[in-house]
Protein backbone atom coordinates (compact mmCIF):
# COMPACT_ATOMS: atom_id res chain seq x y z
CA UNK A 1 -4.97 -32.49 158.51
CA UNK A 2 -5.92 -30.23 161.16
CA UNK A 3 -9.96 -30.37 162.01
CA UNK A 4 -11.96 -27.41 162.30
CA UNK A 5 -15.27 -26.28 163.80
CA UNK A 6 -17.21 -23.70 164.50
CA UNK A 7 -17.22 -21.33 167.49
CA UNK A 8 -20.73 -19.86 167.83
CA UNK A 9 -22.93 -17.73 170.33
CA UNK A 10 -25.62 -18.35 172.59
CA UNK A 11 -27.98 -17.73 169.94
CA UNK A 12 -25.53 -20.27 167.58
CA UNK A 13 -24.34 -16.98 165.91
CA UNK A 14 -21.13 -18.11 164.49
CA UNK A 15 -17.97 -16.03 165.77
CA UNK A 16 -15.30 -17.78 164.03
CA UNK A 17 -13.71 -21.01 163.38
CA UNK A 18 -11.10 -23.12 166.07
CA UNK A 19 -9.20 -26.42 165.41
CA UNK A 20 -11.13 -28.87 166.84
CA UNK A 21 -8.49 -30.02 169.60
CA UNK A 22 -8.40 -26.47 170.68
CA UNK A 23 -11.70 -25.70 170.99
CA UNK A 24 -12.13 -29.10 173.43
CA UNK A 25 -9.26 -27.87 175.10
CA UNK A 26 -10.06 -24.65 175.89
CA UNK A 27 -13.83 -25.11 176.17
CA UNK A 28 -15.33 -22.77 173.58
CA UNK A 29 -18.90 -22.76 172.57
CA UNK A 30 -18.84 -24.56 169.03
CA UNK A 31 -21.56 -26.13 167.11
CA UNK A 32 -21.71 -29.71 167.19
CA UNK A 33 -25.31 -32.16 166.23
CA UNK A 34 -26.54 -35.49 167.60
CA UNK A 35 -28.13 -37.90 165.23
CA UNK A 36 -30.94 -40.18 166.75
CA UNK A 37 -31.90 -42.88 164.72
CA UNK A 38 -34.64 -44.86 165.73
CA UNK A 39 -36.32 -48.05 164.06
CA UNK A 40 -39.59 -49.33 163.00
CA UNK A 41 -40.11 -51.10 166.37
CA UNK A 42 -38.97 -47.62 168.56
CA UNK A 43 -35.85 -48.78 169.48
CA UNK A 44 -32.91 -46.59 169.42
CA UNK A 45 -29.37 -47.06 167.47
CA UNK A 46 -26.08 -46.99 169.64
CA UNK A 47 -22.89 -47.10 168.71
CA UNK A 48 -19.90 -48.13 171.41
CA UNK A 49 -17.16 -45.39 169.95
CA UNK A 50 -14.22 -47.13 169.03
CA UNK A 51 -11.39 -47.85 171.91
CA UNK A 52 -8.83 -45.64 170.28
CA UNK A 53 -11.09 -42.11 169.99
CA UNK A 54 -8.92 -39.07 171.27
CA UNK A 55 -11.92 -39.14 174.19
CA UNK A 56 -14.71 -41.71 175.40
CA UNK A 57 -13.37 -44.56 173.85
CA UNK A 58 -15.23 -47.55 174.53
CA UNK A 59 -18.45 -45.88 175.67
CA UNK A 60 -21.81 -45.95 173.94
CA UNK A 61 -23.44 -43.34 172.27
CA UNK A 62 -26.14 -42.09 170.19
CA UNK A 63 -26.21 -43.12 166.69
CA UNK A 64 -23.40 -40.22 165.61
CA UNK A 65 -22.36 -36.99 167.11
CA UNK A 66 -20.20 -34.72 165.30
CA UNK A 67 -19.39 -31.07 163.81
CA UNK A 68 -19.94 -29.24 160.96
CA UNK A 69 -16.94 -28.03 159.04
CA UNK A 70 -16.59 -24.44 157.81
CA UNK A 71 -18.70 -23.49 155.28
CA UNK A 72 -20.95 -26.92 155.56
CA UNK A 73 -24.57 -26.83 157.23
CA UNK A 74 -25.33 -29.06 160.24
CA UNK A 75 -27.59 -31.06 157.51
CA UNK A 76 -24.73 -31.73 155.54
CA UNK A 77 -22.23 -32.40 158.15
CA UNK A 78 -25.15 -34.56 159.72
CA UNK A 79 -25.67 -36.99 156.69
CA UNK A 80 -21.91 -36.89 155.62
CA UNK A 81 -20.77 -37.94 159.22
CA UNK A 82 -23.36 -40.66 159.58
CA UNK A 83 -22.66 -42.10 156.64
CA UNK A 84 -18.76 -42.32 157.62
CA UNK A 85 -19.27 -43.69 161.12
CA UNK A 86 -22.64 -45.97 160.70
CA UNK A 87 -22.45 -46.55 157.06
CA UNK A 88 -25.62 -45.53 155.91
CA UNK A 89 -27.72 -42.37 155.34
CA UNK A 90 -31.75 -41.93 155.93
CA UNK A 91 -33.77 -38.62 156.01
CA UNK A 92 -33.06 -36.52 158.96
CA UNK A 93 -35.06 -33.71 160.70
CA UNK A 94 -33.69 -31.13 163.10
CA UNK A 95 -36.19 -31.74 166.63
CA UNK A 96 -33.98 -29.61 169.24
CA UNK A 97 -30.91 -27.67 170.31
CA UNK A 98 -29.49 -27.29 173.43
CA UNK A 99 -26.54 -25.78 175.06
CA UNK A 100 -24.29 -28.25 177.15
CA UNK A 101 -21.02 -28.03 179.10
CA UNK A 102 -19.77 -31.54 180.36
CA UNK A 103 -16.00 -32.27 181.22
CA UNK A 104 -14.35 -35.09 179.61
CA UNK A 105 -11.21 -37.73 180.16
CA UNK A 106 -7.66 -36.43 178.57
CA UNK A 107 -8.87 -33.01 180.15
CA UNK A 108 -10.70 -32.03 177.43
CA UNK A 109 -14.39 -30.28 177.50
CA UNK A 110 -17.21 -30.64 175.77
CA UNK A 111 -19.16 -27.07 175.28
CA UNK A 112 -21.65 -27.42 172.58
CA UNK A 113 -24.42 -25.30 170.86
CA UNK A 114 -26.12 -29.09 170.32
CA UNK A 115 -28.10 -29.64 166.76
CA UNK A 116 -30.25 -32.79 167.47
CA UNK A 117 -31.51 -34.69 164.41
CA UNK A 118 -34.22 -37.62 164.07
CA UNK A 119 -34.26 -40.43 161.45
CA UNK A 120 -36.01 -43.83 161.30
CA UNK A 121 -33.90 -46.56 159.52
CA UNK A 122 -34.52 -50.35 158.79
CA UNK A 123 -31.48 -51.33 157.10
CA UNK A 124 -27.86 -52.59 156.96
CA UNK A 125 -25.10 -50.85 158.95
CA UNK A 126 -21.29 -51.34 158.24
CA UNK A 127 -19.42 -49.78 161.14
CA UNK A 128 -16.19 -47.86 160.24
CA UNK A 129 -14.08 -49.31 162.67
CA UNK A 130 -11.47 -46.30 162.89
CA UNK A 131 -15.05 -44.63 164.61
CA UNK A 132 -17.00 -47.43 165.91
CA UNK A 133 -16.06 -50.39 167.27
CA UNK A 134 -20.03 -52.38 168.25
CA UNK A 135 -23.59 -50.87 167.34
CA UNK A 136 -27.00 -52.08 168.97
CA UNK A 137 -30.41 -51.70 168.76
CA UNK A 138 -32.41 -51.29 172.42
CA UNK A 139 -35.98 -49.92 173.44
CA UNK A 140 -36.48 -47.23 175.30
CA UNK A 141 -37.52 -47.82 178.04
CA UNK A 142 -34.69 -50.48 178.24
CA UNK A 143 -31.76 -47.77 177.69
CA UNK A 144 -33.54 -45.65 180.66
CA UNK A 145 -33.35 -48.24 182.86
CA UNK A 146 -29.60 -49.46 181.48
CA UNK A 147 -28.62 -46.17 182.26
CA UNK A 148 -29.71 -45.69 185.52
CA UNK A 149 -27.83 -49.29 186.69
CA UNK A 150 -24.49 -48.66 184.16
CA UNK A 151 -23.68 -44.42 183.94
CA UNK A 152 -20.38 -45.26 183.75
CA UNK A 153 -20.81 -47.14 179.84
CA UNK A 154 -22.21 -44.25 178.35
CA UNK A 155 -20.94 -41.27 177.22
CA UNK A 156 -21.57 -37.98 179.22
CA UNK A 157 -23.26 -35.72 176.22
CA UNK A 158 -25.87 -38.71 175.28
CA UNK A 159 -26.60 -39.09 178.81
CA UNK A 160 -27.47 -34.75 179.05
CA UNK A 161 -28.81 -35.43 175.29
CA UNK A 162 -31.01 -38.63 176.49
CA UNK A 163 -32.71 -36.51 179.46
CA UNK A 164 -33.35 -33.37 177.40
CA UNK A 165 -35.34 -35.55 174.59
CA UNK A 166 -37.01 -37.35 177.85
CA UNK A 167 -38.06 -33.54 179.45
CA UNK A 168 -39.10 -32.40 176.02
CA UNK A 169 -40.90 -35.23 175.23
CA UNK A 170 -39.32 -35.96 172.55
CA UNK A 171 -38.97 -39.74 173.04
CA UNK A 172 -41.51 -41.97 175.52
């Protein structure tokens, strides 16, 4: 079954729909959201995407990133995408968008009108292992430093999405 997502303006206007290969391929402006979970002690969820993904297998990453389907709302795609990969679902709110354009491995491109959700969660995870191969837990200030000494383990949108929440404020 072909996936689909939606191509959108500047202003995340949407202007039709692409399959989801295409639109990487091509690199189209398409909606897309980044879920940053966060627990009672501050630290911040990471998954390590599962060695087999079509891109960035291997790497670490926020909590989830994904798409919204035709006709579903980034909320909805937010919460049913989290609760594939990570295996749980919490209360999100939408704290920024941003536009990015990154190139990544199998010459595919991210371009993204990026959603970003927040949620704070305490409890059990059960990785889907066709998405997620290892999960961890790591402060702040820790992952800022981590990623400084090791670029190369983490994926090239969290590292754009990880500065943009930094300039904004939006994490300390």
């Amino acid at each position: 079954m072909n996936d689909y997502v939606i191509l959108v303006d500047e202003h995340d206007n949407p202007a039709g729909f692409s399959e989801k290969m295409n639109a990487h391929e091509q690199a189209v402006l398409h909606r897309a959201f980044s879920i940053v979970i966060l627990n009672q002690r501050g630290e911040m969820l990471l998954q390590q995407r599962a060695d087999h993904k079509y891109h960035s297998g291997g790497m670490w990453s926020n909590a989830c990133c994904s798409h919204p389907r035709p006709g579903e709302s980034v909320e909805q795609a937010a919460h049913r995408r989290l609760g594939e990969e990570m295996g749980f679902d919490c209360d999100l709110s939408e704290v920024h968008q941003f536009i990015y354009y990154a190139e990544l491995d199998h010459g595919l491109t991210e371009h993204e009108y990026d959603h970003v959700l927040f949620g704070t969660y305490d409890g059990p995870i059960e990785i889907n292992p066709d998405e997620v191969q290892d999960y961890k837990w790591i402060g702040i200030p820790d992952l800022a430093v981590d990623m400084k000494t090791n670029p190369d383990i983490y994926t090239v949108w969290f590292k754009i999405l990880f500065q943009h929440l930094i300039d904004s404020k939006l994490l300390q």
